[in-house]
N, C-alpha and C. Protein backbone atom coordinates (compact mmCIF):
# COMPACT_ATOMS: atom_id res chain seq x y z
N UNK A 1 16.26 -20.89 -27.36
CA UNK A 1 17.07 -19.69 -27.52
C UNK A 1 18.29 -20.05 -28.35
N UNK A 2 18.71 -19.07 -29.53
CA UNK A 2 19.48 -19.30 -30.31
C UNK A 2 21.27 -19.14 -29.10
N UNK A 3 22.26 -19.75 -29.81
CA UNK A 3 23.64 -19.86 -28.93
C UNK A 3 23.82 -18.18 -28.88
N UNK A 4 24.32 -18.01 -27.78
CA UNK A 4 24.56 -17.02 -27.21
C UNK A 4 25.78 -15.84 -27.99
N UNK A 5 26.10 -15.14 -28.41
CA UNK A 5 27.05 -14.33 -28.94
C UNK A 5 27.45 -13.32 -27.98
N UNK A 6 26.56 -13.16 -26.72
CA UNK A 6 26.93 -12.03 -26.08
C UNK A 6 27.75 -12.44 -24.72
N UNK A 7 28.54 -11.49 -24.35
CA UNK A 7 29.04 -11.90 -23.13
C UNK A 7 27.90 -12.04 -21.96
N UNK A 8 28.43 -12.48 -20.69
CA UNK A 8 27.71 -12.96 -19.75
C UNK A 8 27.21 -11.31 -19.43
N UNK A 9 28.30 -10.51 -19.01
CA UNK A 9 28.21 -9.26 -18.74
C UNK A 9 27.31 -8.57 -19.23
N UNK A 10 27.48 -8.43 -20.50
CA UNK A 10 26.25 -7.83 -21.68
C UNK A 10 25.11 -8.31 -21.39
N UNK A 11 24.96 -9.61 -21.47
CA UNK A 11 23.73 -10.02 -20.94
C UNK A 11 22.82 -9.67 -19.87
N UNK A 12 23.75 -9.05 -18.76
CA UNK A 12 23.24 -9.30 -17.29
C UNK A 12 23.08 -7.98 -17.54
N UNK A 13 23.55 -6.93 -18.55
CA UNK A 13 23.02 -5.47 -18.87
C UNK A 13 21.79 -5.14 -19.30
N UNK A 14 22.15 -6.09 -20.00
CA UNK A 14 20.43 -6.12 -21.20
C UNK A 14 19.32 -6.32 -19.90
N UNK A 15 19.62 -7.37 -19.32
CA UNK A 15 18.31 -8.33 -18.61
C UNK A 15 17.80 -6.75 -17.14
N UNK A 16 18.96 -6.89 -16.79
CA UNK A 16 19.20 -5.24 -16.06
C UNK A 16 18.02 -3.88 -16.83
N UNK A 17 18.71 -3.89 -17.58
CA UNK A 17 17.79 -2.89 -18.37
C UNK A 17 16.66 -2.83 -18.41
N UNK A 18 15.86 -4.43 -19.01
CA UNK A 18 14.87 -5.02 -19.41
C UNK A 18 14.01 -4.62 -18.00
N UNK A 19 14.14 -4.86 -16.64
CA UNK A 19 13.57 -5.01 -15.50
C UNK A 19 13.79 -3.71 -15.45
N UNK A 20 14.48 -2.41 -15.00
CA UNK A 20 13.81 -1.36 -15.52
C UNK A 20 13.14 -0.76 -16.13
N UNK A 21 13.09 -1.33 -17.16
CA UNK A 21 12.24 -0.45 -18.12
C UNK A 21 10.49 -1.02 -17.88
N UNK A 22 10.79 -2.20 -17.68
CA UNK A 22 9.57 -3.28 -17.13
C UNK A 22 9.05 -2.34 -15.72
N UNK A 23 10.26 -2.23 -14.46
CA UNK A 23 9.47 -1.16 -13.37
C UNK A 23 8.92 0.31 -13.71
N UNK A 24 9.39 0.53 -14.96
CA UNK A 24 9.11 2.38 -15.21
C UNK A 24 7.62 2.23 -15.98
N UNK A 25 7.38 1.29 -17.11
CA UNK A 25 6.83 1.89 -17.83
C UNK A 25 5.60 0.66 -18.02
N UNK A 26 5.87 -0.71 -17.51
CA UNK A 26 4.58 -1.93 -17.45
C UNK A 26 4.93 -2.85 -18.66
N UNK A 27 4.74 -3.73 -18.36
CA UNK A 27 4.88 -4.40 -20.05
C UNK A 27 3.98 -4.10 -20.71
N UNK A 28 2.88 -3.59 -21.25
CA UNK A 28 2.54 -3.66 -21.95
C UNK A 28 2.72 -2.46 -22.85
N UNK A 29 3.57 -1.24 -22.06
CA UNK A 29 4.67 -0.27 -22.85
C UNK A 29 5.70 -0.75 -23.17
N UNK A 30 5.94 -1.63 -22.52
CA UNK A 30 7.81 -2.05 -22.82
C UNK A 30 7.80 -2.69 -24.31
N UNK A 31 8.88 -1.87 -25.36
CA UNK A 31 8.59 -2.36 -26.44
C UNK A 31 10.39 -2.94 -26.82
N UNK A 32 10.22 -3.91 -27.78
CA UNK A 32 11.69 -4.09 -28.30
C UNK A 32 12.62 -2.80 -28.84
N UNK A 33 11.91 -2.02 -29.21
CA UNK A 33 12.82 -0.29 -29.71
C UNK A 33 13.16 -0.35 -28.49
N UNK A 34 12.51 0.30 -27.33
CA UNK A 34 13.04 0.80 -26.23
C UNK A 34 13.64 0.09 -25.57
N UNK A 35 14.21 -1.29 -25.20
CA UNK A 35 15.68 -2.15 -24.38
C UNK A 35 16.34 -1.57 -25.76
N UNK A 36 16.20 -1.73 -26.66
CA UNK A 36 16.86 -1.43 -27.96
C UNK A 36 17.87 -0.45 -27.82
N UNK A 37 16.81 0.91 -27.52
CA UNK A 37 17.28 2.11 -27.52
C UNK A 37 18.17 2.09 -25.81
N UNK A 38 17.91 1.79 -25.27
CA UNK A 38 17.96 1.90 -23.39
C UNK A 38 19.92 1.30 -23.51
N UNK A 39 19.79 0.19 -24.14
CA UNK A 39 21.24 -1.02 -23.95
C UNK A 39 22.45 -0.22 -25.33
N UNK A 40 21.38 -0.30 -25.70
CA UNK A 40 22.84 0.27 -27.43
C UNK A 40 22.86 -0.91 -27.96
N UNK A 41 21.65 -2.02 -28.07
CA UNK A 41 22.02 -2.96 -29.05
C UNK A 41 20.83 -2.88 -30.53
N UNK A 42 21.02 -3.52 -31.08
CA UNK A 42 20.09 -3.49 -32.34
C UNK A 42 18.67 -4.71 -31.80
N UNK A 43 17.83 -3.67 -32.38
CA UNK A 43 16.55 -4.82 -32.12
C UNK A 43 16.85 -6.47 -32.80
N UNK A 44 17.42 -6.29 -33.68
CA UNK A 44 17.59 -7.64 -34.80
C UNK A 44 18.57 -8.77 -33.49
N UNK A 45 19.61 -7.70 -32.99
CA UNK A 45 19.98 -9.02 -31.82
C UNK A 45 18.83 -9.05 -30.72
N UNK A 46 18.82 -8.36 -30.21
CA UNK A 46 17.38 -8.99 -29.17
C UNK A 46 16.32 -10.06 -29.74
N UNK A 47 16.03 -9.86 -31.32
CA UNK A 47 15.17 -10.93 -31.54
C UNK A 47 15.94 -12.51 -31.87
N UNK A 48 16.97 -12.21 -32.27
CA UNK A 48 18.08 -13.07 -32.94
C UNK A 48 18.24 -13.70 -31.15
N UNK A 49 18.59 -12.99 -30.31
CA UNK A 49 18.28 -14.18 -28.74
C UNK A 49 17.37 -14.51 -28.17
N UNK A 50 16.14 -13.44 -28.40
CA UNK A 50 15.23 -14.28 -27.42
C UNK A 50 13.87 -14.34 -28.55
N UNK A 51 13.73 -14.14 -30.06
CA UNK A 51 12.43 -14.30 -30.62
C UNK A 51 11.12 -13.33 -30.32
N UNK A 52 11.19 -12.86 -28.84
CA UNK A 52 9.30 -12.10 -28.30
C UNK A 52 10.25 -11.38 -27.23
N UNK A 53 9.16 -10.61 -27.09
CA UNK A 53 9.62 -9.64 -25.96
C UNK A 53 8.65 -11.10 -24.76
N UNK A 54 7.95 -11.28 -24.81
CA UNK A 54 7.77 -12.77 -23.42
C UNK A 54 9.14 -13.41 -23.12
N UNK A 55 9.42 -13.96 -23.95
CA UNK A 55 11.24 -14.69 -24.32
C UNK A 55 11.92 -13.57 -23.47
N UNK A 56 12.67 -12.66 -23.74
CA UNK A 56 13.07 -11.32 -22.86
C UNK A 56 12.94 -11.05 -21.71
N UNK A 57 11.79 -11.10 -21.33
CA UNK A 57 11.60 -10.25 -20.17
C UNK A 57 11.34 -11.64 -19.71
N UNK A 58 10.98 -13.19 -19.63
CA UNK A 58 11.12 -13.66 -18.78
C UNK A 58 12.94 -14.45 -18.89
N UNK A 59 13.27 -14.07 -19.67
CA UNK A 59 15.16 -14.81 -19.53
C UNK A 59 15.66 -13.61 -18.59
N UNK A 60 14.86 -12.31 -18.48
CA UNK A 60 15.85 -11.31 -17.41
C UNK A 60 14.80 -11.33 -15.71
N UNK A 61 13.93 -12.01 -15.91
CA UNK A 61 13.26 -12.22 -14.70
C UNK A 61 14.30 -13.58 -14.32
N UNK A 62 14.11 -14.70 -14.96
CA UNK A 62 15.15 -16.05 -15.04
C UNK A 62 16.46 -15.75 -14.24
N UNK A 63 17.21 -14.60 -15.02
CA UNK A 63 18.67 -14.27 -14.47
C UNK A 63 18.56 -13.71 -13.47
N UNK A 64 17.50 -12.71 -12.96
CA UNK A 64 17.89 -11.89 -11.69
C UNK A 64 17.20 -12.89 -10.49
N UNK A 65 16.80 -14.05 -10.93
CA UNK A 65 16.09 -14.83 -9.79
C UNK A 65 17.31 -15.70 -8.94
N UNK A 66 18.29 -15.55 -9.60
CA UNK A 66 19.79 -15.80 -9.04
C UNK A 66 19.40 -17.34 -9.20
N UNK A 67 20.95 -18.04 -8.39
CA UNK A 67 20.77 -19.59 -7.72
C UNK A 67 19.35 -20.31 -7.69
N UNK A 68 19.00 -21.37 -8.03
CA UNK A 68 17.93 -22.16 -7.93
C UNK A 68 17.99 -22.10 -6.45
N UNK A 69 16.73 -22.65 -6.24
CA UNK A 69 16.35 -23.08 -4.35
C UNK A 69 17.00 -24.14 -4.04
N UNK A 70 17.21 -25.34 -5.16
CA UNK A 70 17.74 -26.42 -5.23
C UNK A 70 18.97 -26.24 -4.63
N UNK A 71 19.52 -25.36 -5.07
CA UNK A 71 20.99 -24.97 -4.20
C UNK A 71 21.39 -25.10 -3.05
N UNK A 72 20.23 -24.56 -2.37
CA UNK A 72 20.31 -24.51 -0.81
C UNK A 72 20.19 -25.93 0.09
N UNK A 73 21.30 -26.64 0.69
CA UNK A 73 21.24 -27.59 1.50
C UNK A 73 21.53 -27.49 2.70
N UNK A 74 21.02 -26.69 3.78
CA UNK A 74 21.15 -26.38 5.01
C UNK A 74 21.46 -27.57 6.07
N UNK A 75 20.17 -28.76 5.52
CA UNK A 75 20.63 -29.68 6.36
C UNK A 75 18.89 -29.81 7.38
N UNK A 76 18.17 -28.62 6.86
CA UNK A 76 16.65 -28.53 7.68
C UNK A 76 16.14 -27.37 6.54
N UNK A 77 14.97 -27.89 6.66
CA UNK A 77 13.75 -27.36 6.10
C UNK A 77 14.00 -25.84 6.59
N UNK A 78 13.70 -25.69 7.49
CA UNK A 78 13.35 -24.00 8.40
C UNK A 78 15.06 -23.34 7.63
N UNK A 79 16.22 -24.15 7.87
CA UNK A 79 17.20 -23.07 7.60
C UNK A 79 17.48 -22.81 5.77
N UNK A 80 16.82 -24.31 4.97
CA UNK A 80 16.52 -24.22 3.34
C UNK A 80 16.20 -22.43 3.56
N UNK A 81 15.02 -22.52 4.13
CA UNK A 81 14.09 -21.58 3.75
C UNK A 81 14.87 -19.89 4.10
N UNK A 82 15.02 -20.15 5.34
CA UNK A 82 15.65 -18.62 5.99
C UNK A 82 17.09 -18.33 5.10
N UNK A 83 17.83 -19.63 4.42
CA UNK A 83 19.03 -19.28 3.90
C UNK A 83 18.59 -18.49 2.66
N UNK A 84 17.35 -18.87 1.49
CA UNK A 84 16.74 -18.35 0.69
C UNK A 84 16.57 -16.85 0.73
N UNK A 85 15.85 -16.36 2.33
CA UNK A 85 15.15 -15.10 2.51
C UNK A 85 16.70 -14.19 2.47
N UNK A 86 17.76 -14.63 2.77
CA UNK A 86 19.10 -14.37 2.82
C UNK A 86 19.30 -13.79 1.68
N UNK A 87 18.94 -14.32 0.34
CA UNK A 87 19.56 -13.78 -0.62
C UNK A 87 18.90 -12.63 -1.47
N UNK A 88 17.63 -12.23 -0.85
CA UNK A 88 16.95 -10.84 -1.26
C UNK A 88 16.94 -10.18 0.22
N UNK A 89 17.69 -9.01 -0.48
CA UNK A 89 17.28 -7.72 0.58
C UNK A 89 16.07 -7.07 0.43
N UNK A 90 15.25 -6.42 1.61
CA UNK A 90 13.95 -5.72 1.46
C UNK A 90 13.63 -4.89 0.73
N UNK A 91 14.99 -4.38 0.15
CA UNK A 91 15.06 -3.09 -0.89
C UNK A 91 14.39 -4.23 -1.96
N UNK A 92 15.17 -5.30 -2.61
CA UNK A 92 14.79 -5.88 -3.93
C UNK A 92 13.66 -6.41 -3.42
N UNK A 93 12.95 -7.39 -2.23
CA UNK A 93 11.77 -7.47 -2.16
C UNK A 93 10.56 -6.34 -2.61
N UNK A 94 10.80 -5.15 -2.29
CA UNK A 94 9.69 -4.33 -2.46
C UNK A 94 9.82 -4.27 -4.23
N UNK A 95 10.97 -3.81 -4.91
CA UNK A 95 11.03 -3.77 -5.90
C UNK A 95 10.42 -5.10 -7.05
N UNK A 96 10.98 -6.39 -6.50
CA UNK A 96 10.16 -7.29 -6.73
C UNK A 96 8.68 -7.55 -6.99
N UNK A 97 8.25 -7.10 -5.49
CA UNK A 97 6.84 -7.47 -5.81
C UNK A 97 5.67 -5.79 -5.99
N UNK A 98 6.72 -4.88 -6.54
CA UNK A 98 6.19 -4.04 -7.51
C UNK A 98 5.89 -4.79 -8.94
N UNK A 99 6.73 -5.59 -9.33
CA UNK A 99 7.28 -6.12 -10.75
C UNK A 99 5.92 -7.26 -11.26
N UNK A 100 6.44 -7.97 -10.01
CA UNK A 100 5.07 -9.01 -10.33
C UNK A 100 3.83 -8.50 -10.45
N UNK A 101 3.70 -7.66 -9.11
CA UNK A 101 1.89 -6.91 -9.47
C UNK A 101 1.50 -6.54 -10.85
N UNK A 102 3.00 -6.40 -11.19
CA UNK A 102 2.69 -5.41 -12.97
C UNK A 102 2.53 -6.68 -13.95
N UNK A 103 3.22 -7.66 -13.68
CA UNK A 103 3.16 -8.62 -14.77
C UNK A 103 2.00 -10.03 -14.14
N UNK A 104 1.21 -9.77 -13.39
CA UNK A 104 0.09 -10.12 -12.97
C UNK A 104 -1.16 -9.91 -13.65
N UNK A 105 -1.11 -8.59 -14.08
CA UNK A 105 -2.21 -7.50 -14.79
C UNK A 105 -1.60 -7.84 -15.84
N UNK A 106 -0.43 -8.02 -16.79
CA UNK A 106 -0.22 -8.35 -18.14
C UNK A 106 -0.44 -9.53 -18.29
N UNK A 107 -0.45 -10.69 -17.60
CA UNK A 107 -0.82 -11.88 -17.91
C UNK A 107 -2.08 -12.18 -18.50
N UNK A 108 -3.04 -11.22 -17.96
CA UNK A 108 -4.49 -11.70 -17.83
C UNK A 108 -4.72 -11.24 -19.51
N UNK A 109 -3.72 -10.24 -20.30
CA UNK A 109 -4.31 -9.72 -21.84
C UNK A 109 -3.46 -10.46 -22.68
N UNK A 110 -2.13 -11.15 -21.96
CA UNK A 110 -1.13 -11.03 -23.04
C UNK A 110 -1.03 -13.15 -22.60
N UNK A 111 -1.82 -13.79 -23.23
CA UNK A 111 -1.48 -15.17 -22.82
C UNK A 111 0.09 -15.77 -23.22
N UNK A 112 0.54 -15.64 -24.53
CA UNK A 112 2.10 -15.42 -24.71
C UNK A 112 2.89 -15.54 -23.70
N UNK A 113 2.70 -14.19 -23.16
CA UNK A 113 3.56 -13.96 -21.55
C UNK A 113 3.38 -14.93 -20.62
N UNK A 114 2.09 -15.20 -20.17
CA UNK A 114 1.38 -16.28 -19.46
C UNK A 114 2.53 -17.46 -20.17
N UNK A 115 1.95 -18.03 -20.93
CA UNK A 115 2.63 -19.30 -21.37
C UNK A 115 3.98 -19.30 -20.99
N UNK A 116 4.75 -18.10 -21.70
CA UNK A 116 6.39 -18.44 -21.77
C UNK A 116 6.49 -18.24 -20.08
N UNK A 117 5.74 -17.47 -19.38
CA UNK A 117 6.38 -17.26 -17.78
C UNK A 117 6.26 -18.74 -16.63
N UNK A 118 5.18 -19.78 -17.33
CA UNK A 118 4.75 -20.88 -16.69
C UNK A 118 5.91 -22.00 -17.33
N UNK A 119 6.32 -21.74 -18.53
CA UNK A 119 7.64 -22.75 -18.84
C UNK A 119 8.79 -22.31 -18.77
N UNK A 120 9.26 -21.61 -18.58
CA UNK A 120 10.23 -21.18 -18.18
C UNK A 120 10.59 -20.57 -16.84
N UNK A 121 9.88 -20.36 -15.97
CA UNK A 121 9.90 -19.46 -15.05
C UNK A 121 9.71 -20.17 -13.59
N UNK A 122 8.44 -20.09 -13.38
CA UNK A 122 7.17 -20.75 -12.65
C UNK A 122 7.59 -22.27 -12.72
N UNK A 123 7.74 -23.11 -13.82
CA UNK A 123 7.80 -24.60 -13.36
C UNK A 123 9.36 -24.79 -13.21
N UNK A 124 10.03 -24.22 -13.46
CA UNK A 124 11.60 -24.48 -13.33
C UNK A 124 11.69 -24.10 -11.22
N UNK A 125 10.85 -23.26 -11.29
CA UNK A 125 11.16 -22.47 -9.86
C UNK A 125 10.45 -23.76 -8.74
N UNK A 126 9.05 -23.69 -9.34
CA UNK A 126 8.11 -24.97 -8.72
C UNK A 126 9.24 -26.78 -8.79
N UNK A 127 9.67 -26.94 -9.94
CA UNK A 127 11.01 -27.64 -9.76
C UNK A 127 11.68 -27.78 -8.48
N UNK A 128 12.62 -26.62 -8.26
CA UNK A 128 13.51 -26.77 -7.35
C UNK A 128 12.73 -26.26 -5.93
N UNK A 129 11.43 -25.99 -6.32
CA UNK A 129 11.23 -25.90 -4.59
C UNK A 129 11.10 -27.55 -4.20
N UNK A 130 10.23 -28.15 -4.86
CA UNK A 130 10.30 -29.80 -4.85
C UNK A 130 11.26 -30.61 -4.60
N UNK A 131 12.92 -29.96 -4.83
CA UNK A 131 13.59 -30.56 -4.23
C UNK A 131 14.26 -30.30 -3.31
N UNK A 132 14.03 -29.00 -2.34
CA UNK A 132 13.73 -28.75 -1.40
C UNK A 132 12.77 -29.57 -0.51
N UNK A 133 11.88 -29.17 -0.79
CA UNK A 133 10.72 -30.51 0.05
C UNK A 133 10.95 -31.72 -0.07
N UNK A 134 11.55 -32.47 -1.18
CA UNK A 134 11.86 -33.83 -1.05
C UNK A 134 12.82 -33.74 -0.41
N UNK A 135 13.78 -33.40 -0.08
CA UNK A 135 14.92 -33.51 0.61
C UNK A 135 14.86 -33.64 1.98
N UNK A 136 13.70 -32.45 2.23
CA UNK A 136 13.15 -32.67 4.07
C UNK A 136 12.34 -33.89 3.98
N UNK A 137 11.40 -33.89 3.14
CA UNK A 137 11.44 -35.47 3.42
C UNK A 137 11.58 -36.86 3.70
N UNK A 138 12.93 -36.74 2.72
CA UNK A 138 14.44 -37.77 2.86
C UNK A 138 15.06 -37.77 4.32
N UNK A 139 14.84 -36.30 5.18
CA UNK A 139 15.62 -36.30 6.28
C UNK A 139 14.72 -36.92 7.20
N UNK A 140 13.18 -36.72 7.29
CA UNK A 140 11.84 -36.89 8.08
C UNK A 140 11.63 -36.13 8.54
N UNK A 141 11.61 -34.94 7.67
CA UNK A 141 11.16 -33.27 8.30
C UNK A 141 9.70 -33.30 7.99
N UNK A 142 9.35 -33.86 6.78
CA UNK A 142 8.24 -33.45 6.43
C UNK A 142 7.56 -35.23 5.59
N UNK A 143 6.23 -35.51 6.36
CA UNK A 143 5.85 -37.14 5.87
C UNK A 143 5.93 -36.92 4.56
N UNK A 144 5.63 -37.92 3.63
CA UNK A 144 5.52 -38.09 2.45
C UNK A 144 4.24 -37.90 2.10
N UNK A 145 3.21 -38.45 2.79
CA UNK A 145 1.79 -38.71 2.43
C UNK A 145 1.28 -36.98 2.95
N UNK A 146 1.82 -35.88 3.14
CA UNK A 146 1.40 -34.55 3.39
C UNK A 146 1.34 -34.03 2.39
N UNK A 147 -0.58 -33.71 2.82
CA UNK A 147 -1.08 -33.06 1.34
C UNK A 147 -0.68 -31.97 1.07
N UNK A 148 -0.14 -31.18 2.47
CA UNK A 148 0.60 -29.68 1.75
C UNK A 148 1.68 -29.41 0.88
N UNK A 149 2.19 -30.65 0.70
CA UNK A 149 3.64 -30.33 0.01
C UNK A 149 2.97 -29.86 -1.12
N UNK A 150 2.24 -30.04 -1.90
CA UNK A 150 1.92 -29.56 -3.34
C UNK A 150 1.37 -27.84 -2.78
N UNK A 151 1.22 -27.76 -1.92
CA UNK A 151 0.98 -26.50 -1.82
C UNK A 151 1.82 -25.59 -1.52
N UNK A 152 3.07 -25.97 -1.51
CA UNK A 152 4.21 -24.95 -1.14
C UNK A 152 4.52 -23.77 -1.93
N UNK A 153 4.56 -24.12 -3.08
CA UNK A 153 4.60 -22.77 -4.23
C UNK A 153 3.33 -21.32 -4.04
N UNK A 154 1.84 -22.44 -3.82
CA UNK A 154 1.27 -21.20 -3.60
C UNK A 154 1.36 -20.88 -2.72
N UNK A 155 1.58 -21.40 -1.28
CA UNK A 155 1.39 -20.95 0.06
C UNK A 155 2.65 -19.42 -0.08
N UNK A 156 3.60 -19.88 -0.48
CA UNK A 156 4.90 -19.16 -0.77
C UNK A 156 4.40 -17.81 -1.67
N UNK A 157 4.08 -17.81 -2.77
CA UNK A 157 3.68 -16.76 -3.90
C UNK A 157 2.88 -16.14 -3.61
N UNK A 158 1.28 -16.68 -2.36
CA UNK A 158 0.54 -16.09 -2.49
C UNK A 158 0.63 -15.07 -0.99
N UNK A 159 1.71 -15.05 -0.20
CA UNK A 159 1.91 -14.36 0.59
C UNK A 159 2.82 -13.15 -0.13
N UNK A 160 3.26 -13.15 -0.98
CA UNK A 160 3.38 -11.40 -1.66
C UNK A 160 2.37 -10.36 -2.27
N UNK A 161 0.97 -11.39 -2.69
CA UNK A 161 0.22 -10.63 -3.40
C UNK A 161 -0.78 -10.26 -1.70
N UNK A 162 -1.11 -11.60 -1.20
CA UNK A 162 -2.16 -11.35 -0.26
C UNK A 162 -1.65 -9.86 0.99
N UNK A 163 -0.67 -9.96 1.02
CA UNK A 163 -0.05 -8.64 2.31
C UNK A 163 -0.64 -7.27 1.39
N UNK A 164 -0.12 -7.56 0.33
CA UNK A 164 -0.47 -6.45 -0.23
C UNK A 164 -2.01 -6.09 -0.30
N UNK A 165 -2.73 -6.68 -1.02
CA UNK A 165 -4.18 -6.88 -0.78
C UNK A 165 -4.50 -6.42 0.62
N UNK A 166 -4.43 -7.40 1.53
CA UNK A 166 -4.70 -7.13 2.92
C UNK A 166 -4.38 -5.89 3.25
N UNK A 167 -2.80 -5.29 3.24
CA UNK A 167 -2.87 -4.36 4.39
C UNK A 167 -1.96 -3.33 3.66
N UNK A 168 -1.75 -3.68 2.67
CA UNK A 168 -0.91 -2.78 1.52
C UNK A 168 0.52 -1.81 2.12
N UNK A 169 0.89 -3.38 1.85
CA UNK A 169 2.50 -3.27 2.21
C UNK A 169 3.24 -4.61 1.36
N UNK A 170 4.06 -4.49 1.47
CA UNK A 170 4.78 -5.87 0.54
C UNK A 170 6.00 -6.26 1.21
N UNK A 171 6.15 -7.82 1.15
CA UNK A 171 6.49 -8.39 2.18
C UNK A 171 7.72 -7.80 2.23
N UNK A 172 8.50 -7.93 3.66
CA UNK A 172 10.38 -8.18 4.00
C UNK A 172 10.90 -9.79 4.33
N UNK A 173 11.94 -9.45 4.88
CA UNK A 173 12.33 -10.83 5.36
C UNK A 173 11.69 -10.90 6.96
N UNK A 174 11.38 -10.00 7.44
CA UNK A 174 10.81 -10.43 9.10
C UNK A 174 9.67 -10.98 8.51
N UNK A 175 8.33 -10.43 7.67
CA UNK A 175 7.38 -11.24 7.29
C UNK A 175 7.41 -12.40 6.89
N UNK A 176 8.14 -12.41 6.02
CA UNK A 176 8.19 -13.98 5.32
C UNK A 176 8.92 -14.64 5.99
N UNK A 177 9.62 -14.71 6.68
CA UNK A 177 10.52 -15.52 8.20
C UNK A 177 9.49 -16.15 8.93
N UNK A 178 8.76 -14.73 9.34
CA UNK A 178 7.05 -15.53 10.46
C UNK A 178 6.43 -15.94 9.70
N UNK A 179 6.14 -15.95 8.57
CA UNK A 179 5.35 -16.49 7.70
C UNK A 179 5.30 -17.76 7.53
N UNK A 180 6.27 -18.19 7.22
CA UNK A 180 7.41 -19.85 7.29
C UNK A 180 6.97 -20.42 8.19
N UNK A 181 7.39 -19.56 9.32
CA UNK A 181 7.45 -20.25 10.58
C UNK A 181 5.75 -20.66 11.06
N UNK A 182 4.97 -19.90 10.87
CA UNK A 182 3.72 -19.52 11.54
C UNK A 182 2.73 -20.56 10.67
N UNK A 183 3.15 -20.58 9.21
CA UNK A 183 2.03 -21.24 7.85
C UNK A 183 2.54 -22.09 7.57
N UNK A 184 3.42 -22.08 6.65
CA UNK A 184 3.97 -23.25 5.82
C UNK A 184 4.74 -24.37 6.45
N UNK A 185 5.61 -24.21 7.69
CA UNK A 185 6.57 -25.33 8.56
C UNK A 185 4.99 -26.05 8.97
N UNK A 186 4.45 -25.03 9.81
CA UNK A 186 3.34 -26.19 10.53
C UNK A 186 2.21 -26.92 9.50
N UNK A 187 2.03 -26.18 8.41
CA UNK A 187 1.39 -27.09 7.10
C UNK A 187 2.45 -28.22 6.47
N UNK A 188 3.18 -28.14 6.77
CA UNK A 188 3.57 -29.28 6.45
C UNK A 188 4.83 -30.76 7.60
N UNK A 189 3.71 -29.34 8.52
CA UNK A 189 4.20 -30.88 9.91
C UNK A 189 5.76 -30.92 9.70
N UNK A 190 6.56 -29.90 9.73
CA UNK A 190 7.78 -29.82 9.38
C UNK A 190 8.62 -29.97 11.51
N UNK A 191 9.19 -31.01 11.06
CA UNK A 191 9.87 -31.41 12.62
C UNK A 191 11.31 -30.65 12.41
């Protein structure tokens, strides 16, 4: 990404925008005219910062994903996790995993998207859950030689799509709290 010219503010408008227009209309309507038209900036700066509308819409998925996980040092695995569920309310959960369902179905036509959302997005996130888990590790929350640790990302991701699937609802924080508690602590032998 080229150096930044815009304020932080502006930015967090644009990216704002971008995820609306992403919940109204799907990516594969969402066009550079329309954040264009939506923000009051010129298409030539949107391309001049992010190059693709992939670039875009995952730097405003990036920004609204707040603080890394890495952040969180509770001091235990179980409170890493519950301090996390802390920082989305159920309102942005549902809204959330409206968002993803949509850019789930764009992945599968638009590989672009795919690509830029797995380097930028997805392994930065898969990143800091890792140091989360290493950290319980370090404490002896969780062995080293536990084959679930590599499974934490999906165990984690795939409880927004599967609720839905299953029983068509999308998760809150009471779900994903028992969820933790019920799947992932005891997969990974978490003391």
């Amino acid at each position: 990404m080229s150096r930044s010219r815009l304020t932080p503010e502006r930015e967090a408008e644009l990216f704002d925008a971008v995820l609306d227009l992403l919940r109204e209309v799907g990516y594969d309507s969402l066009t550079m005219d329309a954040v264009a038209a939506r923000t009051r900036a010129s298409k030539a700066t949107l391309y001049r910062q992010w190059h693709s509308k992939p670039e875009l819409v995952t730097a405003a998925l990036r920004h609204h994903s707040g603080p890394g996980a890495d952040r969180v040092d509770t001091g235990s695995l179980r409170g890493d996790f519950q301090e996390m569920m802390l920082r989305v309310d159920d309102c942005q959960l549902e809204k959330d995993s409206a968002l993803m369902r949509g850019l789930t179905l764009a992945v599968n036509t638009n590989p672009d998207l795919l690509r830029v959302l797995q380097e930028k997005l997805i392994e930065p996130e898969q990143n800091e859950l890792r140091v989360v888990i290493d950290r319980a590790v370090a404490r002896g929350e969780v062995r080293t030689d536990n084959p679930a640790r590599e499974f934490v990302p999906h165990m984690l991701f795939g409880a927004f799509f599967a609720l839905q699937m299953i029983e068509d609802r999308v998760p809150n924080r009471d779900f994903l709290t028992r969820y933790i508690d019920a799947v992932v602590l005891p997969a990974l032998e978490a003391r």
